[in-house]
N, C-alpha and C. Protein backbone atom coordinates (compact mmCIF):
# COMPACT_ATOMS: atom_id res chain seq x y z
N UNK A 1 123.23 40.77 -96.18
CA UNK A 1 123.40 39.79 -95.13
C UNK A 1 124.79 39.15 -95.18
N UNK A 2 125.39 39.03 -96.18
CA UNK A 2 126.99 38.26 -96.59
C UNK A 2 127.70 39.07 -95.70
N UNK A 3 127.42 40.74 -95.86
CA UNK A 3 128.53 41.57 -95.09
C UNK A 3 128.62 41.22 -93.87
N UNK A 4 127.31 41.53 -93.10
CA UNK A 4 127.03 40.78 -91.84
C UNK A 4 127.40 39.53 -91.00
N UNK A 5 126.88 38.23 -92.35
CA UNK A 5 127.63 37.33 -91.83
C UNK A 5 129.42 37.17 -91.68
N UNK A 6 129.78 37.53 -92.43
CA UNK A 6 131.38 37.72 -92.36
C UNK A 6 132.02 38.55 -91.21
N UNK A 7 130.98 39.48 -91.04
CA UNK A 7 131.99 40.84 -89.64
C UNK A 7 131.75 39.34 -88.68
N UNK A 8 130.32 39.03 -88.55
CA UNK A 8 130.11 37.93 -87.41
C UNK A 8 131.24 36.61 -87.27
N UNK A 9 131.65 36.10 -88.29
CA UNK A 9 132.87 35.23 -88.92
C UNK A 9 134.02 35.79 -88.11
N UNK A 10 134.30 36.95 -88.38
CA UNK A 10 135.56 37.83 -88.49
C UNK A 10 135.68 38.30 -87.06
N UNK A 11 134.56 38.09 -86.25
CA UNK A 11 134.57 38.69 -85.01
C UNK A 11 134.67 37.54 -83.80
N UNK A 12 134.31 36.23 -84.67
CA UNK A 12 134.16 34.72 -83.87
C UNK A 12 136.13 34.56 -83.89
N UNK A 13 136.31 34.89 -85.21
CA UNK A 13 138.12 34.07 -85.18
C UNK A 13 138.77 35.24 -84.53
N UNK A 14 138.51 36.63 -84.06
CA UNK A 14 139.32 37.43 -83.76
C UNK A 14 139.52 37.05 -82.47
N UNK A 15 137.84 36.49 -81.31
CA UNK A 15 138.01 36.12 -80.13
C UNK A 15 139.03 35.42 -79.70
N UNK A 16 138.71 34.01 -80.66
CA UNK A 16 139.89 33.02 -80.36
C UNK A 16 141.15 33.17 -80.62
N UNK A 17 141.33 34.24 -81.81
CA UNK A 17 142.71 34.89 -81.85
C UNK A 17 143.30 35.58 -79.77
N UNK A 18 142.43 36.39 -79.75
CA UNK A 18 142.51 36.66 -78.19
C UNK A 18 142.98 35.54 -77.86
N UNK A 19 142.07 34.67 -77.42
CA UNK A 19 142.03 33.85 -76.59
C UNK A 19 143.76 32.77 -76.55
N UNK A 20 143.80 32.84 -77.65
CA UNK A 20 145.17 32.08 -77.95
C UNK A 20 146.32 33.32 -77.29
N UNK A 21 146.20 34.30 -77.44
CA UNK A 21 147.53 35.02 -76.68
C UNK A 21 146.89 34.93 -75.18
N UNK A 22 145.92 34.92 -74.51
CA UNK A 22 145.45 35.26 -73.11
C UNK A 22 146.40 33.90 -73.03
N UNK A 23 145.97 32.38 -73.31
CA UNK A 23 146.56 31.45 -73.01
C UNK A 23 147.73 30.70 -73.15
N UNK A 24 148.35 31.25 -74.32
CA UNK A 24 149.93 31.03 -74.65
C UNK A 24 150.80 31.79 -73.96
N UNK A 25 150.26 32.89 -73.94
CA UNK A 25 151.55 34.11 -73.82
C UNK A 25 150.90 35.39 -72.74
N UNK A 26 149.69 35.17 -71.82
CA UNK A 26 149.48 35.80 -70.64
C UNK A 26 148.84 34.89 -69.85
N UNK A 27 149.00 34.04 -69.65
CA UNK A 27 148.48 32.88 -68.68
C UNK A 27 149.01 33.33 -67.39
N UNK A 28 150.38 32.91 -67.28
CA UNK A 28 151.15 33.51 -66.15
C UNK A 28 151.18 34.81 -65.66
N UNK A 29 150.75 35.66 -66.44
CA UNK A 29 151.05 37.30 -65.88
C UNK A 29 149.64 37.59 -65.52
N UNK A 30 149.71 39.03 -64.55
CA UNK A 30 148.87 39.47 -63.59
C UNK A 30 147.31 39.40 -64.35
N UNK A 31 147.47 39.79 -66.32
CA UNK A 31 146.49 40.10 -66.75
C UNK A 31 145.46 38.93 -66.49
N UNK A 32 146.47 37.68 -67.25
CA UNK A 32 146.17 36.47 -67.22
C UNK A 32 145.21 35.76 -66.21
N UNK A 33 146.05 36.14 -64.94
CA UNK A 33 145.41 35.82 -63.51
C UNK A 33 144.30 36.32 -63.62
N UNK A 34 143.80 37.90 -63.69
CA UNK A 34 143.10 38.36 -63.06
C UNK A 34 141.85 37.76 -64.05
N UNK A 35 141.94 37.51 -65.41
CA UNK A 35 140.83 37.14 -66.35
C UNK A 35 140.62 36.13 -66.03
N UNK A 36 141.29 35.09 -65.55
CA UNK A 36 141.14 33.51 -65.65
C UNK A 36 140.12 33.42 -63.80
N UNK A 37 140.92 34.22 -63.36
CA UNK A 37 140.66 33.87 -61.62
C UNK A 37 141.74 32.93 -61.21
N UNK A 38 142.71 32.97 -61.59
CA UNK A 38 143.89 32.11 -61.19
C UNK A 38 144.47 32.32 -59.96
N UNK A 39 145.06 31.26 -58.82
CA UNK A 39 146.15 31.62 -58.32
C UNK A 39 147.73 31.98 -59.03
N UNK A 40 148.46 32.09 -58.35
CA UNK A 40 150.00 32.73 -58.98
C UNK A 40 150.25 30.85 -59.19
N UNK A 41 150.53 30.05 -57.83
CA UNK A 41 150.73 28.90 -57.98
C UNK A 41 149.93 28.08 -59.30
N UNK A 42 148.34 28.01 -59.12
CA UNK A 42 148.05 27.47 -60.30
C UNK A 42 147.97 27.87 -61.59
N UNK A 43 148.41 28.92 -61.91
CA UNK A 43 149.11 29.30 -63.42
C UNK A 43 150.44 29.08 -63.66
N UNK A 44 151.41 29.00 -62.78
CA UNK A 44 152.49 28.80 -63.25
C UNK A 44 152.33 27.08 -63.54
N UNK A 45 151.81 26.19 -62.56
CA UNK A 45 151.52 24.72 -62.45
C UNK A 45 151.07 24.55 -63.83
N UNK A 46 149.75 25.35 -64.51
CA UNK A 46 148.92 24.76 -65.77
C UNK A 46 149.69 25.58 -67.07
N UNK A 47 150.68 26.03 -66.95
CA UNK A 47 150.91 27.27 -68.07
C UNK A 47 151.11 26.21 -69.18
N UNK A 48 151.52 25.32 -69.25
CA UNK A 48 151.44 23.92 -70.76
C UNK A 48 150.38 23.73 -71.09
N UNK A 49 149.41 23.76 -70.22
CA UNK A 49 148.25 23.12 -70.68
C UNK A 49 147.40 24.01 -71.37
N UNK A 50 147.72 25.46 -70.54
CA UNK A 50 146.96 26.41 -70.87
C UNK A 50 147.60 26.61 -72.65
N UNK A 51 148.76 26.66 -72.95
CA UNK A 51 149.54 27.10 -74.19
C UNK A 51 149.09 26.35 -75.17
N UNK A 52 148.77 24.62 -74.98
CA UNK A 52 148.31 23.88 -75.32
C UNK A 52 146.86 24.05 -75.86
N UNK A 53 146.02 24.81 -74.78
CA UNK A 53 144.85 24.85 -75.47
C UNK A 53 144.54 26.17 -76.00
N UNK A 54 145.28 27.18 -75.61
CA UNK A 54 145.42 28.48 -76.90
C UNK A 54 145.63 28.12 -78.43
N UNK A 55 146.75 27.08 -78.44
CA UNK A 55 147.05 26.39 -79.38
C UNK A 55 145.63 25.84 -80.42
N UNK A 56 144.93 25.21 -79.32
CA UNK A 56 143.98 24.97 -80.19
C UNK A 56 142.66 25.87 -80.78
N UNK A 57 143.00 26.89 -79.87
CA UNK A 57 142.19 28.41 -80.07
C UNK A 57 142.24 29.07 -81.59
N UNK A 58 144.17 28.98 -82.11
CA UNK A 58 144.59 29.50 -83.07
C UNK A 58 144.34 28.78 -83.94
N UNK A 59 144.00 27.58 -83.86
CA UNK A 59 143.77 26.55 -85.08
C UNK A 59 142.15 26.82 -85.44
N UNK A 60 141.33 27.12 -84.47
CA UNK A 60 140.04 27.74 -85.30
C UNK A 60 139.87 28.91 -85.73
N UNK A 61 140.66 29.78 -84.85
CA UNK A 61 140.68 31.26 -85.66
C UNK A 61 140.99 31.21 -87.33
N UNK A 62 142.59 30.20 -87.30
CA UNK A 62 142.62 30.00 -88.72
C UNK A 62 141.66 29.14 -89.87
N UNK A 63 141.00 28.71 -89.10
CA UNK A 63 139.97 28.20 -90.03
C UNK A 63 139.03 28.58 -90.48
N UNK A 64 138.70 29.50 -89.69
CA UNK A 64 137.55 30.61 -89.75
C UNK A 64 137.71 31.40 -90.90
N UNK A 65 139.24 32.45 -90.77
CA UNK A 65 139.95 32.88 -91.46
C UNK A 65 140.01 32.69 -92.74
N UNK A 66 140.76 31.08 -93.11
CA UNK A 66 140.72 30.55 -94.13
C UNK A 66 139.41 29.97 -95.20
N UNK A 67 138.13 30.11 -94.17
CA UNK A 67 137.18 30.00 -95.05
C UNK A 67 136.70 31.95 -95.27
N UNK A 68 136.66 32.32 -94.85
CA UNK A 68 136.55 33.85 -95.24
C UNK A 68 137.35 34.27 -96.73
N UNK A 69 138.68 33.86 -96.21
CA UNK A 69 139.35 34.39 -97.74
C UNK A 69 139.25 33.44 -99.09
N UNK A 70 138.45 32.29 -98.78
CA UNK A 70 137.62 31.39 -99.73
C UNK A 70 136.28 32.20 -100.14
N UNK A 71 135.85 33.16 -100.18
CA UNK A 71 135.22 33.47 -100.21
C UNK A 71 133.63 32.84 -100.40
N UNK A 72 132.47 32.56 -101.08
CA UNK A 72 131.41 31.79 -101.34
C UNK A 72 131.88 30.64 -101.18
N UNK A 73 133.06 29.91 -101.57
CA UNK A 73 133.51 28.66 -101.74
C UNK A 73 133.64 28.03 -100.56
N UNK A 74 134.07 29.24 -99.52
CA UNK A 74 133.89 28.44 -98.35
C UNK A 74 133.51 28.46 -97.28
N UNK A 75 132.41 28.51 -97.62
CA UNK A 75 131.07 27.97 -97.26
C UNK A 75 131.05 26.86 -95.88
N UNK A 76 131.68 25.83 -96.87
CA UNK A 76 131.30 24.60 -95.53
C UNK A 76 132.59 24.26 -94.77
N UNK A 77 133.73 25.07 -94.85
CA UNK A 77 134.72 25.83 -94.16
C UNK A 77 134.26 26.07 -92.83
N UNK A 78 133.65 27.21 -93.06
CA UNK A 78 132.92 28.21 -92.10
C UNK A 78 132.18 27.45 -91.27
N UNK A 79 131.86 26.52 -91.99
CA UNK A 79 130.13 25.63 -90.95
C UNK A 79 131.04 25.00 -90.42
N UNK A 80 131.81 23.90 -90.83
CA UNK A 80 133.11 23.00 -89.78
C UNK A 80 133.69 23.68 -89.21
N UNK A 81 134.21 24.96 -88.97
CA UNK A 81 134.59 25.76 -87.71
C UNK A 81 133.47 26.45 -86.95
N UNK A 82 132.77 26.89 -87.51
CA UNK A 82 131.92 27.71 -86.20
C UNK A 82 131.28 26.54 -85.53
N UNK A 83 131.19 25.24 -86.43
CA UNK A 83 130.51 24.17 -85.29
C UNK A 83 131.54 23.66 -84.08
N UNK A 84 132.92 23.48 -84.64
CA UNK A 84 133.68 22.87 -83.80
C UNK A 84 133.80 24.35 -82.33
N UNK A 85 133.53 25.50 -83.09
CA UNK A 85 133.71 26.00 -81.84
C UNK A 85 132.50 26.66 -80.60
N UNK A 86 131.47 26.09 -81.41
CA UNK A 86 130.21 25.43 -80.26
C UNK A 86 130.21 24.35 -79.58
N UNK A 87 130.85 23.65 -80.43
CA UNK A 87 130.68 22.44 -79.34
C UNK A 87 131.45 22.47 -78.49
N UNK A 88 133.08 23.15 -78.48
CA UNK A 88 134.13 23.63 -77.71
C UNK A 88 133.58 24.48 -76.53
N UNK A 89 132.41 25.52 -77.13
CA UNK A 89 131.77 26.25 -76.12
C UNK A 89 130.74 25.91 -75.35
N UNK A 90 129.86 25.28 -76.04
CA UNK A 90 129.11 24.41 -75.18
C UNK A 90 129.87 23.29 -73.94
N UNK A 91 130.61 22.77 -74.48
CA UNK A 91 131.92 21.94 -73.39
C UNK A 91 132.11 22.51 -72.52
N UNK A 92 132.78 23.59 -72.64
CA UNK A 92 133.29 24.39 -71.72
C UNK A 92 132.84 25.43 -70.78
N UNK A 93 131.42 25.43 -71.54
CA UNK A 93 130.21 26.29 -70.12
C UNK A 93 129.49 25.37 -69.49
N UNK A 94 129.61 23.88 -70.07
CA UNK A 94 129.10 23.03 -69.22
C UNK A 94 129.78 22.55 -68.06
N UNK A 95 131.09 21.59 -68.32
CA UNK A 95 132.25 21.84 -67.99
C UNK A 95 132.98 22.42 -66.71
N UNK A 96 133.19 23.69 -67.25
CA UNK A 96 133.67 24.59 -66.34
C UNK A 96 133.26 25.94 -66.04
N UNK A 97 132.51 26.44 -67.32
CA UNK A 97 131.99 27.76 -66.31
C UNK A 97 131.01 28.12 -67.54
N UNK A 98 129.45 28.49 -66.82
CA UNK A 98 128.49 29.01 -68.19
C UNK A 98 128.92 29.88 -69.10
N UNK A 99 130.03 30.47 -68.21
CA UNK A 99 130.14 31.95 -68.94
C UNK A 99 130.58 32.04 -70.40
N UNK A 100 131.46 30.77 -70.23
CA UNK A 100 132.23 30.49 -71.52
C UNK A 100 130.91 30.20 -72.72
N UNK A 101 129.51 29.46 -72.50
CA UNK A 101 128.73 29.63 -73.42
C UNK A 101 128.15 30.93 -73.82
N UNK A 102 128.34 31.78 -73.43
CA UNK A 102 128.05 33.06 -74.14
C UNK A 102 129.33 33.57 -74.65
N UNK A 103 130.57 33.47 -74.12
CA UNK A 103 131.78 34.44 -74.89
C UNK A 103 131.76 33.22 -76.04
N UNK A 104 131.69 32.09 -75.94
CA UNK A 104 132.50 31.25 -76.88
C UNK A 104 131.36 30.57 -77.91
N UNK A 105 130.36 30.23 -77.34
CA UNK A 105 129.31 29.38 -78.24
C UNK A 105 128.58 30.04 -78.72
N UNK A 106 127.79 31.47 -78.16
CA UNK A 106 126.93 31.90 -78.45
C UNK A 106 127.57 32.78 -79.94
N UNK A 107 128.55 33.14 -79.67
CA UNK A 107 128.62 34.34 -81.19
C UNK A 107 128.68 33.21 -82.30
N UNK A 108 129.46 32.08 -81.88
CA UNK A 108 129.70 31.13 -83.19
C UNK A 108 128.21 30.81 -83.88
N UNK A 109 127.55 30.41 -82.42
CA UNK A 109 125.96 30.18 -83.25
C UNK A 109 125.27 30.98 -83.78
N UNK A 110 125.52 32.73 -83.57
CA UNK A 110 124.93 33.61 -84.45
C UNK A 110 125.57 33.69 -85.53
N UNK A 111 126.72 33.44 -85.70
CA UNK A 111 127.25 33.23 -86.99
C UNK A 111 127.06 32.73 -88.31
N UNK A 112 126.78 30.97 -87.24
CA UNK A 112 126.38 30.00 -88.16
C UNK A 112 125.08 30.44 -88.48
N UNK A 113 124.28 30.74 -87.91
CA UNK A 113 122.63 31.07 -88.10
C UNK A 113 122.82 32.28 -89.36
N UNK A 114 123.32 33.16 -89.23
CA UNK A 114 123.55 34.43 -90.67
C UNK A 114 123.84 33.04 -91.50
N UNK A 115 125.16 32.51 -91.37
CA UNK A 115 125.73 31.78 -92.35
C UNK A 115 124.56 31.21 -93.16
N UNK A 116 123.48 30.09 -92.77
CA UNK A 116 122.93 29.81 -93.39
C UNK A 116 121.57 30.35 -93.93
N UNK A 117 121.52 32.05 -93.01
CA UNK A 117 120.55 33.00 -94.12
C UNK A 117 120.89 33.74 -94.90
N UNK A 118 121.94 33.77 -95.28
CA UNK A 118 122.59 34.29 -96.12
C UNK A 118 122.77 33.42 -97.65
């Protein structure tokens, strides 16, 4: 179950790894648009905000991360990020679009759920 929970770990920080280049560094371009549903005007208008909150994308990936290569130790690492990024996902399918609770909340909570059968 450890192996398991970790690919699940490893597969929660890789998203937000994504997610931090979709929003730093393809916000503005066609890809960007076409994932987000953007106009041309309102991506170029939000591209700070968007960089801004990739920004905060990369800060849970690395936490995720950093409790992984803690190995057993970190433990409650892992639980303070996969929670912060439920509640981020839950926010944000409430928010602004459900969808985001399945790309964003739902894997964290299978995560956390291995995490603590493991």
């Amino acid at each position: 179950m450890s192996t398991i929970t970790n690919i699940l770990i490893g597969l929660v920080a890789l998203l937000h790894i994504y997610f931090l280049v979709l929003e730093m560094f393809l916000w503005d371009t066609p890809y960007g648009r076409r994932t987000f549903k953007l106009t041309p005007e309102f991506s170029a208008a939000s591209k700070t905000l968007a960089a801004n909150q990739g920004l905060y994308n990369g800060f849970l990936a690395a936490g995720l991360i950093w409790g992984l290569c803690l190995g057993r130790e970190g433990w409650h690492v892992e639980i303070f990020f996969l929670t912060c990024v439920i509640v981020a996902g839950l926010y944000g399918g409430w928010t602004v679009n459900r969808k985001i609770f399945f790309v964003q909340a739902l894997p964290a909570l299978l995560a956390l759920i291995a995490l603590h059968i493991r």
